[in-house]
N, C-alpha and C. Protein backbone atom coordinates (compact mmCIF):
# COMPACT_ATOMS: atom_id res chain seq x y z
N UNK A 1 167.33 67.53 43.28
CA UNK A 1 168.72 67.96 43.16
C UNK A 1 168.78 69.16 42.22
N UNK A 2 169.58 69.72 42.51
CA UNK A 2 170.02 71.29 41.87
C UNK A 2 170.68 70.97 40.47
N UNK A 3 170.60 70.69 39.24
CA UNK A 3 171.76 70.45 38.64
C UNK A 3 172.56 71.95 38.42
N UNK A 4 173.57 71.58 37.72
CA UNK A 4 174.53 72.90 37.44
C UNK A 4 174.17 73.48 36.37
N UNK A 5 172.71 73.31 35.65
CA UNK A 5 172.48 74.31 34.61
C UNK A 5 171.36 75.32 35.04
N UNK A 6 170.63 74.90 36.50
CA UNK A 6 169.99 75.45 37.21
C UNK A 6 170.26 76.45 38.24
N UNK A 7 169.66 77.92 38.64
CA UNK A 7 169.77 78.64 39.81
C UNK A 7 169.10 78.14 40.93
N UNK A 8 169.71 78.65 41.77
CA UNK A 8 168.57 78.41 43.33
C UNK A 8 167.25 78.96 42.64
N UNK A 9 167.24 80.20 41.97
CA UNK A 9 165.76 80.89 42.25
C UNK A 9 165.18 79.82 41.41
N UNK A 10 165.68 79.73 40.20
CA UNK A 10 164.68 78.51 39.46
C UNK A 10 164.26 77.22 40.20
N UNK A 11 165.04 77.12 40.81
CA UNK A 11 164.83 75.73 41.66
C UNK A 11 163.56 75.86 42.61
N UNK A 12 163.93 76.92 43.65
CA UNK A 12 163.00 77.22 44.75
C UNK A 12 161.45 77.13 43.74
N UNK A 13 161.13 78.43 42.49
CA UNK A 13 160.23 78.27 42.03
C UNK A 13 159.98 77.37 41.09
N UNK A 14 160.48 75.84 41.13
CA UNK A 14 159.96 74.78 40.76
C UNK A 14 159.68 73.78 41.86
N UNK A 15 159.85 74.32 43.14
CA UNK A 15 160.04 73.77 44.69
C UNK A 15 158.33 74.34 44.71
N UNK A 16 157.66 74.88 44.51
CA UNK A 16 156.57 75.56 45.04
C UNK A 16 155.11 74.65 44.87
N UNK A 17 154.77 74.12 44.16
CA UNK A 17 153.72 73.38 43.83
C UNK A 17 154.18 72.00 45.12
N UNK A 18 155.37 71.10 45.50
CA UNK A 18 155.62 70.59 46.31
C UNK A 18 155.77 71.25 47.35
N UNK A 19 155.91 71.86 47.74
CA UNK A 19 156.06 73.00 49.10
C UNK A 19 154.64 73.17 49.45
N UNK A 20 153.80 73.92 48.71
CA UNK A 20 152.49 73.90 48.86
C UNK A 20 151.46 72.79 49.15
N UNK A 21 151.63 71.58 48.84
CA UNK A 21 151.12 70.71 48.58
C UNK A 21 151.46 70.03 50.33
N UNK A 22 152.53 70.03 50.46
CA UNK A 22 152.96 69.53 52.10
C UNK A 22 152.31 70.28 52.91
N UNK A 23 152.30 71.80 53.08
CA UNK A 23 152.13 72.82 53.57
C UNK A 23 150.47 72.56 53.88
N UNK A 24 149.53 72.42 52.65
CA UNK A 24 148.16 72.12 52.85
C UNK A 24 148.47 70.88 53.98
N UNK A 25 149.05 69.67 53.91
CA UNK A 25 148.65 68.74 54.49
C UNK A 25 149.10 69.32 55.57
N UNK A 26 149.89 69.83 56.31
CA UNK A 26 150.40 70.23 57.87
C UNK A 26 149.34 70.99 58.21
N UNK A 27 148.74 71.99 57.51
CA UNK A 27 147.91 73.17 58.07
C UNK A 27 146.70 73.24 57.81
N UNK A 28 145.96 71.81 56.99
CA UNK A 28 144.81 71.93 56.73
C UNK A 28 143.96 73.22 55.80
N UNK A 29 144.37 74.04 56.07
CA UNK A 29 143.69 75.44 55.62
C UNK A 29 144.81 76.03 54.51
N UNK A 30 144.49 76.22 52.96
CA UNK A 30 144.93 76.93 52.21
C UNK A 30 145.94 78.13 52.11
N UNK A 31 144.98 79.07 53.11
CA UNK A 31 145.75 80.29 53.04
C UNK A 31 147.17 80.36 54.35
N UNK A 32 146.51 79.93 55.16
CA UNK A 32 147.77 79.59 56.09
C UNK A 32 148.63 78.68 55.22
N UNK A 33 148.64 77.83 54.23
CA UNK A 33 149.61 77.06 53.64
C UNK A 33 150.71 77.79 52.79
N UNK A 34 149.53 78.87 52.18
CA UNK A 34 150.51 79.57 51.01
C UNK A 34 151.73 80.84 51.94
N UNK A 35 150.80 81.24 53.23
CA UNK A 35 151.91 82.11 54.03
C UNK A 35 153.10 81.15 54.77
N UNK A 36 153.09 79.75 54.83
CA UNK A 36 153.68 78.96 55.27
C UNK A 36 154.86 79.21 53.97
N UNK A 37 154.54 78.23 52.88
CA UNK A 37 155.45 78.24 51.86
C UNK A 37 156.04 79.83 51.43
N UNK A 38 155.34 81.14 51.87
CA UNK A 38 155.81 82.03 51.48
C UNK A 38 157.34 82.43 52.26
N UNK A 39 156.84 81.59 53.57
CA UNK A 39 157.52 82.14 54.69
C UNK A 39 159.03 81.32 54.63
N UNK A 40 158.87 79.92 53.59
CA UNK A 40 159.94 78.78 53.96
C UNK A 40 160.48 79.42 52.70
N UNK A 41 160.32 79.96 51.58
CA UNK A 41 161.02 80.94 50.30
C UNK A 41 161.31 81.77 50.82
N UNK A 42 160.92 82.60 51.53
CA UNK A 42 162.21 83.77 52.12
C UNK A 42 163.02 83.36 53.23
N UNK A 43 162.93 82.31 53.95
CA UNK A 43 163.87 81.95 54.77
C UNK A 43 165.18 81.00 53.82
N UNK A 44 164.63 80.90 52.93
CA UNK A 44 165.76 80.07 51.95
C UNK A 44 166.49 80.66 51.20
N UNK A 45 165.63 81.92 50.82
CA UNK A 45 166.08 83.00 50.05
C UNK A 45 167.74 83.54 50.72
N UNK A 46 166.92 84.17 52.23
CA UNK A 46 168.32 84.77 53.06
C UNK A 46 169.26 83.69 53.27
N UNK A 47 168.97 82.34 53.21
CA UNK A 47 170.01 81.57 53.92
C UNK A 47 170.33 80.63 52.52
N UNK A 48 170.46 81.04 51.58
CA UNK A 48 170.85 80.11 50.37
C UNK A 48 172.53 80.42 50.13
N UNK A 49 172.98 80.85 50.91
CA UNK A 49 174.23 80.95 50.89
C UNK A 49 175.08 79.58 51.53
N UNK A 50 173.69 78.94 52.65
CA UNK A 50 174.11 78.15 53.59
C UNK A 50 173.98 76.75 52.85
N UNK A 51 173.20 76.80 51.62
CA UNK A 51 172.60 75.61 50.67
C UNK A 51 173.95 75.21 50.05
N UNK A 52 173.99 73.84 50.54
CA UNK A 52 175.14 73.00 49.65
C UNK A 52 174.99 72.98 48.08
N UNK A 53 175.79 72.91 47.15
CA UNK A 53 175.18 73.01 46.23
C UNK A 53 175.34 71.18 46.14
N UNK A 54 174.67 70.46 45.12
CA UNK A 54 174.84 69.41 44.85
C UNK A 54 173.81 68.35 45.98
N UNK A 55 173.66 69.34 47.00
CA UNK A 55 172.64 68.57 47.70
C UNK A 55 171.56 68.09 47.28
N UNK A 56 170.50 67.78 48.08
CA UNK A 56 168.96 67.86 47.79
C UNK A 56 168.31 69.19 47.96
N UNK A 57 167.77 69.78 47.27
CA UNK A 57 167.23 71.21 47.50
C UNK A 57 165.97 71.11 47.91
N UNK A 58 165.10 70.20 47.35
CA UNK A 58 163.90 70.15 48.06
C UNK A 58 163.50 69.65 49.49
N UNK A 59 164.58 68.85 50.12
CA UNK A 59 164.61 68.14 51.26
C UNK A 59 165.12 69.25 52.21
N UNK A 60 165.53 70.38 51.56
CA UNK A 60 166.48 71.71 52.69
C UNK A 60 165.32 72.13 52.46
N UNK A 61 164.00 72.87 51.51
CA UNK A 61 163.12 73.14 51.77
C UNK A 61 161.97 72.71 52.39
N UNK A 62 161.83 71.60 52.24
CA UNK A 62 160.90 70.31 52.88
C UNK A 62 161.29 70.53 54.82
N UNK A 63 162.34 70.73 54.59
CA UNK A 63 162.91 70.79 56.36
C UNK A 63 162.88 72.10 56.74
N UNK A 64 163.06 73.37 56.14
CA UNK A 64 162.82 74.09 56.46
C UNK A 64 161.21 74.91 56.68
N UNK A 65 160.60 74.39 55.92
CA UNK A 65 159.00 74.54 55.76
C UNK A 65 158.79 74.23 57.15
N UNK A 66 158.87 72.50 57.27
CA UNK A 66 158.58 71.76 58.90
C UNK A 66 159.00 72.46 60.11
N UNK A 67 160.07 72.88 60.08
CA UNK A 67 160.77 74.09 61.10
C UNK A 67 159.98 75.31 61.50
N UNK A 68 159.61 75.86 60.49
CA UNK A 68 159.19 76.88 60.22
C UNK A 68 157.07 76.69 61.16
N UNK A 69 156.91 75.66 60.57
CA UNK A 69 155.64 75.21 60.74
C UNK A 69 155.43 75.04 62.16
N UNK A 70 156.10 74.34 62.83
CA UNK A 70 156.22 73.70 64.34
C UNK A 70 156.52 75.04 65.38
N UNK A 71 157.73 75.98 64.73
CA UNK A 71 157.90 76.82 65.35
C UNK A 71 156.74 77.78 65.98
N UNK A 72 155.85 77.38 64.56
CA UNK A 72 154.62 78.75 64.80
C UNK A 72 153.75 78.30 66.14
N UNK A 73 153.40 77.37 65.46
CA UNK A 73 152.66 76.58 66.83
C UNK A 73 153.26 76.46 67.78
N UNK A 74 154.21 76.34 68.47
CA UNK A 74 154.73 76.67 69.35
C UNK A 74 154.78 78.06 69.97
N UNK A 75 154.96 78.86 68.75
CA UNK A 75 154.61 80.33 69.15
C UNK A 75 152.93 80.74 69.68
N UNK A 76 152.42 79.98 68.95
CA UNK A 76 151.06 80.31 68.92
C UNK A 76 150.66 80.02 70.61
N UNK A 77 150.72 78.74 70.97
CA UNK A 77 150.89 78.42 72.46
C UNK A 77 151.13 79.57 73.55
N UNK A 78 151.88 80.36 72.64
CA UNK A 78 152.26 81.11 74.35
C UNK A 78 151.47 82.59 74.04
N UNK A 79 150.87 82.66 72.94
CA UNK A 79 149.68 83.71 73.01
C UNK A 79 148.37 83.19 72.64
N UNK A 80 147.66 84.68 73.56
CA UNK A 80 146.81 84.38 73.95
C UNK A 80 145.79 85.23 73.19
N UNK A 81 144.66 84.06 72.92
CA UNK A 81 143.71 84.93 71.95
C UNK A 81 142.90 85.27 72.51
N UNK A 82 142.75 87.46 72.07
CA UNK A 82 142.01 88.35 73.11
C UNK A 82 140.88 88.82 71.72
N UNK A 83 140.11 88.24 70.82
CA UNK A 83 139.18 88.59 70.37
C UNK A 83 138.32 90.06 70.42
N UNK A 84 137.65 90.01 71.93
CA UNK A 84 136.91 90.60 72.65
C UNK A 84 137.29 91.72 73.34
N UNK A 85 138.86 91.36 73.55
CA UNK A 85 139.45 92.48 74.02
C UNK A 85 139.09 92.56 75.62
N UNK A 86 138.80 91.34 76.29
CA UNK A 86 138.35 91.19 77.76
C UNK A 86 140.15 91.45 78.58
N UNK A 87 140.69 90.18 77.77
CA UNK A 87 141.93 89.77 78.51
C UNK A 87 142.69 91.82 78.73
N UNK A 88 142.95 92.06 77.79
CA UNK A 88 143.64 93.49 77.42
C UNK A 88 143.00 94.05 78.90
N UNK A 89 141.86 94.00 78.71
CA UNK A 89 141.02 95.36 79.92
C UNK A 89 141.53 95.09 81.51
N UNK A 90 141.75 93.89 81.20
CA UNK A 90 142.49 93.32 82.69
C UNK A 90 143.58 93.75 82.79
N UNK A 91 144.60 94.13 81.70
CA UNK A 91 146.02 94.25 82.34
C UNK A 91 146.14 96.12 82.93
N UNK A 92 147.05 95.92 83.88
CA UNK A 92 147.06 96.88 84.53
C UNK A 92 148.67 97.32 85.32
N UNK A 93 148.96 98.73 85.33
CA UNK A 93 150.23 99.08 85.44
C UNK A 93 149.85 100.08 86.28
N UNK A 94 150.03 99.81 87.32
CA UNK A 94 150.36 101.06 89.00
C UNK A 94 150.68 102.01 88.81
N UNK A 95 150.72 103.27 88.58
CA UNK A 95 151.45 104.14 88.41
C UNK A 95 152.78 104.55 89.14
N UNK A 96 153.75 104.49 88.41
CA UNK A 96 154.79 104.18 89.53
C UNK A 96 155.37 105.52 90.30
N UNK A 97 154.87 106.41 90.37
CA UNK A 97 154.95 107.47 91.21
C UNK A 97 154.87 107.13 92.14
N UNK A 98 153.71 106.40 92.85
CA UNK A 98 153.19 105.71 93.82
C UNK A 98 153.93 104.93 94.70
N UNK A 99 154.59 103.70 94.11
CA UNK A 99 155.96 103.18 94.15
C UNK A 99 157.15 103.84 95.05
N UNK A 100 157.51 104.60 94.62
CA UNK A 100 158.23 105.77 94.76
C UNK A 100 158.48 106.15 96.30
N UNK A 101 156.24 106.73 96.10
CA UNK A 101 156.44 107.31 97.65
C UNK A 101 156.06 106.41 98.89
N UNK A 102 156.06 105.52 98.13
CA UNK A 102 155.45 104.17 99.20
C UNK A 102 157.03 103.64 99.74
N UNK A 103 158.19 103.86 98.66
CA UNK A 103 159.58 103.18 99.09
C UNK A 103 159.73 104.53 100.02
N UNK A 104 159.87 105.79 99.87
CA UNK A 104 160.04 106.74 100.44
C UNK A 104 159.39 106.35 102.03
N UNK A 105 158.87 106.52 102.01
CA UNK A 105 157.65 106.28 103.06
C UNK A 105 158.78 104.91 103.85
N UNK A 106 158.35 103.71 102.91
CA UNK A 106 158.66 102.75 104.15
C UNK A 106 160.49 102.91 104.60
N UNK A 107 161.13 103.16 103.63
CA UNK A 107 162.85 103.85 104.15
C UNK A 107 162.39 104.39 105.48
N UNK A 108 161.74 105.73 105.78
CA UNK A 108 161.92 106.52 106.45
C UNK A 108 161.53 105.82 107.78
N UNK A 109 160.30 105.24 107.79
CA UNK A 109 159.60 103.81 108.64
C UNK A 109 161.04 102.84 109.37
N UNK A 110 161.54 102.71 108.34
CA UNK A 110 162.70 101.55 108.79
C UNK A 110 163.60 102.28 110.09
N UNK A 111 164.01 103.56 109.38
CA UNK A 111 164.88 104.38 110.49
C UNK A 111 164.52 104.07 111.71
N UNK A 112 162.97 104.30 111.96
CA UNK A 112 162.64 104.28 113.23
C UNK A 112 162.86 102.81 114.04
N UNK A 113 163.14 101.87 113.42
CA UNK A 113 163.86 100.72 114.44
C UNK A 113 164.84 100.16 114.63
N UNK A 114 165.40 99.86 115.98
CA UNK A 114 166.52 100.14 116.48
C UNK A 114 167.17 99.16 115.16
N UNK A 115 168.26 98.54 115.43
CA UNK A 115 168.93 98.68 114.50
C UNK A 115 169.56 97.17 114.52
N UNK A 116 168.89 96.29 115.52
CA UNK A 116 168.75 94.92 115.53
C UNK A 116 167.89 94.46 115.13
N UNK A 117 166.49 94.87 115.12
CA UNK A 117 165.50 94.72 114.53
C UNK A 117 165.32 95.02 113.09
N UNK A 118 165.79 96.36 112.64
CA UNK A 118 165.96 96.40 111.37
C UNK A 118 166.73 95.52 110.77
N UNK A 119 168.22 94.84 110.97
CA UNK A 119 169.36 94.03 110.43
C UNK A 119 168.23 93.00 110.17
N UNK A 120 167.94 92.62 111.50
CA UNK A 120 166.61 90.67 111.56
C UNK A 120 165.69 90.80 110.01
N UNK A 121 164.96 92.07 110.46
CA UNK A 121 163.72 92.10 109.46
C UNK A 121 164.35 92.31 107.64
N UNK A 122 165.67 93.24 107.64
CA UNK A 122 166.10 93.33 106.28
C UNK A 122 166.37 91.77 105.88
N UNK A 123 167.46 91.14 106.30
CA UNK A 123 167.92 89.79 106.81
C UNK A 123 166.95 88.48 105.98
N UNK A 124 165.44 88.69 106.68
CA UNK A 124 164.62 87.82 106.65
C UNK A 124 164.04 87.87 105.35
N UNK A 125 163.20 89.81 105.69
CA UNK A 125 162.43 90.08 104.60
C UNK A 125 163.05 90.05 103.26
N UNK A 126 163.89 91.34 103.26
CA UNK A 126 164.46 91.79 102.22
C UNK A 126 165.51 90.95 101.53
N UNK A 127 166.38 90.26 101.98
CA UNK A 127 167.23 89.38 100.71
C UNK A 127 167.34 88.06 101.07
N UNK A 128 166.20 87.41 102.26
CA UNK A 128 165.72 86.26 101.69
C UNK A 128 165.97 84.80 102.62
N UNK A 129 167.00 85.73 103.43
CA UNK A 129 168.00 84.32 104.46
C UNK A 129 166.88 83.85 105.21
N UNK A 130 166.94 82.47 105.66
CA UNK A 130 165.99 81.86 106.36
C UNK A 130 166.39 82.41 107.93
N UNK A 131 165.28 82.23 108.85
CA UNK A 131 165.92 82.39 110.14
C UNK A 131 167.18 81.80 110.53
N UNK A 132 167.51 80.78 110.71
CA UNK A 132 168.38 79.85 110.91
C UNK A 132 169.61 80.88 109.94
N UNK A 133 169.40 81.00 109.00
CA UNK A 133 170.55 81.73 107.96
C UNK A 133 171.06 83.18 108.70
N UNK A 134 169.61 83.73 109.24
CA UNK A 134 169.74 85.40 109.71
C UNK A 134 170.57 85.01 111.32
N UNK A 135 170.29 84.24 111.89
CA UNK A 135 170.76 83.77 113.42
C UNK A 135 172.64 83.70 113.21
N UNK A 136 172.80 83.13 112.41
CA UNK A 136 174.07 82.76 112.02
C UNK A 136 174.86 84.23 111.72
N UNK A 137 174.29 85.15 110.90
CA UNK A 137 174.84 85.98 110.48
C UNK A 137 175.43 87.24 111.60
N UNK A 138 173.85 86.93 112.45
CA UNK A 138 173.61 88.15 113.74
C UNK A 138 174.27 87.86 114.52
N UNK A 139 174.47 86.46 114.86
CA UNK A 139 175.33 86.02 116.06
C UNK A 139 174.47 85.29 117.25
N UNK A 140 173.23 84.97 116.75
CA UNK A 140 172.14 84.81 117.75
C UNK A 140 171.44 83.95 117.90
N UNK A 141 170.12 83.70 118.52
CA UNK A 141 169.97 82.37 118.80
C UNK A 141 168.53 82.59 117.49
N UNK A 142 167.91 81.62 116.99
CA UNK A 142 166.94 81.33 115.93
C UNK A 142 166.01 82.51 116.77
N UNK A 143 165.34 82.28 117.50
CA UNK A 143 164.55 82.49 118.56
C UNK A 143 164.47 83.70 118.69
N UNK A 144 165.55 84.36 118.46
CA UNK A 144 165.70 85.68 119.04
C UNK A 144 165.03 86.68 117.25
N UNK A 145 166.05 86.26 116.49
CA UNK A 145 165.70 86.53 115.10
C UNK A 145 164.06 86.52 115.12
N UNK A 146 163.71 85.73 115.04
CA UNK A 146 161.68 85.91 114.51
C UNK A 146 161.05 86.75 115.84
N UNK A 147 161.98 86.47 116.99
CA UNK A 147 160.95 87.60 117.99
C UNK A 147 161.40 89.41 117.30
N UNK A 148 162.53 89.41 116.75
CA UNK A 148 163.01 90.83 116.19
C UNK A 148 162.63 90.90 115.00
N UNK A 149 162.55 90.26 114.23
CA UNK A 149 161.86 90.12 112.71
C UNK A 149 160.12 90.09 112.99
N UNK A 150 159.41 89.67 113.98
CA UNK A 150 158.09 90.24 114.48
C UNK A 150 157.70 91.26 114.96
N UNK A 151 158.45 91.77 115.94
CA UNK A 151 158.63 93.08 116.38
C UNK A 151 158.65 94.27 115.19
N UNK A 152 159.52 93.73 114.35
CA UNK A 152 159.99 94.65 113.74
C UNK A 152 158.84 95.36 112.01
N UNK A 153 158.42 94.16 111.98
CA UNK A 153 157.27 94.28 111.06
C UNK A 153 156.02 94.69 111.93
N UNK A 154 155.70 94.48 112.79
CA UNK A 154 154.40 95.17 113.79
C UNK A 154 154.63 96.56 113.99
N UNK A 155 156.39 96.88 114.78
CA UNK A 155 156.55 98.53 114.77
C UNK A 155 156.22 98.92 113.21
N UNK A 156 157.12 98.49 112.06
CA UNK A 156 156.48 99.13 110.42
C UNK A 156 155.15 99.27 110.33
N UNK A 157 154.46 97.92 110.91
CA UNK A 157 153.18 98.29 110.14
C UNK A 157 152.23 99.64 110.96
N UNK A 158 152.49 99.44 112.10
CA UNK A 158 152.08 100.90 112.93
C UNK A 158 152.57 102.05 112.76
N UNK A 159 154.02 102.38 111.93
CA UNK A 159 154.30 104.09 112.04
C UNK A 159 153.55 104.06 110.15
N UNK A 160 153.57 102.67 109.64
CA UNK A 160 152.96 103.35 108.22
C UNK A 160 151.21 102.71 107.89
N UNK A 161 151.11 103.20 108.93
CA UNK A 161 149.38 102.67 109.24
C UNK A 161 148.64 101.41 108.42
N UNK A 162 149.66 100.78 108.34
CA UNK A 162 149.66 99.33 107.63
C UNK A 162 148.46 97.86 108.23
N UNK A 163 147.07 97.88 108.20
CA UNK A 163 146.31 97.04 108.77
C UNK A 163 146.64 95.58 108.00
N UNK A 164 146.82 95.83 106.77
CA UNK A 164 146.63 94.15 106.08
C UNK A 164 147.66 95.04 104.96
N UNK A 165 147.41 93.11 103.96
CA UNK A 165 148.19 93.11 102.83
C UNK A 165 147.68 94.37 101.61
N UNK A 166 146.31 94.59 101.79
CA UNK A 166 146.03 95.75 100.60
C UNK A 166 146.19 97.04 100.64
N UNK A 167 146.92 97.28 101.98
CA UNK A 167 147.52 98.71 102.47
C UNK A 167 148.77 98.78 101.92
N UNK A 168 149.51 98.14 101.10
CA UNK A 168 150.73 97.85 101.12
C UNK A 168 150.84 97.84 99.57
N UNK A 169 151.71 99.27 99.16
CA UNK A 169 152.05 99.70 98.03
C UNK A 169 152.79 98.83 96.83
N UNK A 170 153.24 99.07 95.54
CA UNK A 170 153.40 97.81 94.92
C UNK A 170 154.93 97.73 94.83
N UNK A 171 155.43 98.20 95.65
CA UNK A 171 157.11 98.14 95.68
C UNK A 171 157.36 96.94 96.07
N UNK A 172 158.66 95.89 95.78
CA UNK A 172 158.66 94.51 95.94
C UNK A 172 159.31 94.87 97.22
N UNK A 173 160.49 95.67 98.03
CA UNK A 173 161.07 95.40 99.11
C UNK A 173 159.94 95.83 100.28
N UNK A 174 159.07 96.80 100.39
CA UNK A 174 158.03 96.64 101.23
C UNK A 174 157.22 95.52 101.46
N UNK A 175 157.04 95.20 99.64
CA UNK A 175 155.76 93.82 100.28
C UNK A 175 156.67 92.08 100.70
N UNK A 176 157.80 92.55 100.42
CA UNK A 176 158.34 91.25 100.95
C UNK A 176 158.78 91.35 102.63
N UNK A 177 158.76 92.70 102.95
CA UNK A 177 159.01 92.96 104.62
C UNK A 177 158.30 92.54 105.14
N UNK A 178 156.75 93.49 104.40
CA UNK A 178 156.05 93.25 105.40
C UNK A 178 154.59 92.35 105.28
N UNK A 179 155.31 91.23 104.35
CA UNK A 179 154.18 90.25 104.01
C UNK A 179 153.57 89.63 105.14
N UNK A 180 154.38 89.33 106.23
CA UNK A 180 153.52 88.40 107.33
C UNK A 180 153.41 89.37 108.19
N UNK A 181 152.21 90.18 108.25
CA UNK A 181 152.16 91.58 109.13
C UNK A 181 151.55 89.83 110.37
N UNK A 182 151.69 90.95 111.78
CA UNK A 182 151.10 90.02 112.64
C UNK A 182 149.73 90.22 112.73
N UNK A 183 148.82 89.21 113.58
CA UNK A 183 147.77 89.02 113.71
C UNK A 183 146.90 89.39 115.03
């Protein structure tokens, strides 16, 4: 408890030998303990405005330490340790110029089909409706949709000399057109 002849700061730094002492037991390792407790004094620091007075002060630090502690590890979880620098060499960014002229490219591709076939294949490919969904919209029978949504990805893949999936630039509305090229 805080009495009223005491400051927070005095308090916190009579909080530290108990802070530390928890901190070893959560983290096993010393120096990670003392950046732990360093880390639960400046989070108390900024938020001691939020400290009741008359409360327990060590139990707001005691809880905030634990917070603080769990959080990391949790953080720690979602990265990934690149030592070696292997993981890094793997990541990789397309140049998106490329992009660009690959959307250019397949736009101009699209023109060229009639304009039932294009509706089917946008329909399907591009924002996702199931056949049954695209049939409804067109006015048509299921049947008719995947013979024009086939058609229509076979004419693409022939005016943009499209053999397979690794011909196919990294723009998402191309590769979702023309993911099921035919066989």
């Amino acid at each position: 408890m805080v009495d009223t002849g005491s400051t927070v700061r005095e308090a916190l730094v009579a909080a530290i030998p108990n802070l530390r002492a928890f901190a070893i037991s959560l983290t096993g390792d010393h120096h990670k303990a003392n950046d732990l407790v360093q880390d639960t004094l400046l989070k108390a620091w900024a938020n001691r405005d939020k400290f009741e007075v008359g409360t327990n002060l060590k139990a707001w630090l005691f809880t905030i330490l634990r917070n603080t502690y769990f959080s990391d590890i949790r953080k720690r979880r979602r990265e990934l340790q690149d030592v070696d620098g292997q993981a890094a060499s793997q990541l990789v960014s397309p140049p998106e110029q490329n992009g660009h002229i690959d959307l250019a490219d397949f736009r101009k591709a699209l023109s060229f089909l009639s304009a039932d076939q294009r509706e089917a294949l946008l329909l399907v490919g591009a924002e996702g409706y199931s056949y049954e969904e695209a049939a409804n919209i067109s006015g048509c029978a299921v049947g008719t949709v995947k013979s024009r949504v086939n058609r229509a990805r076979a004419h693409l893949a022939d005016l943009m000399a499209v053999k397979s999936g690794q011909d196919i630039g990294p723009e998402k509305m191309s590769r979702a057109v023309l993911a099921r090229l035919p066989r």
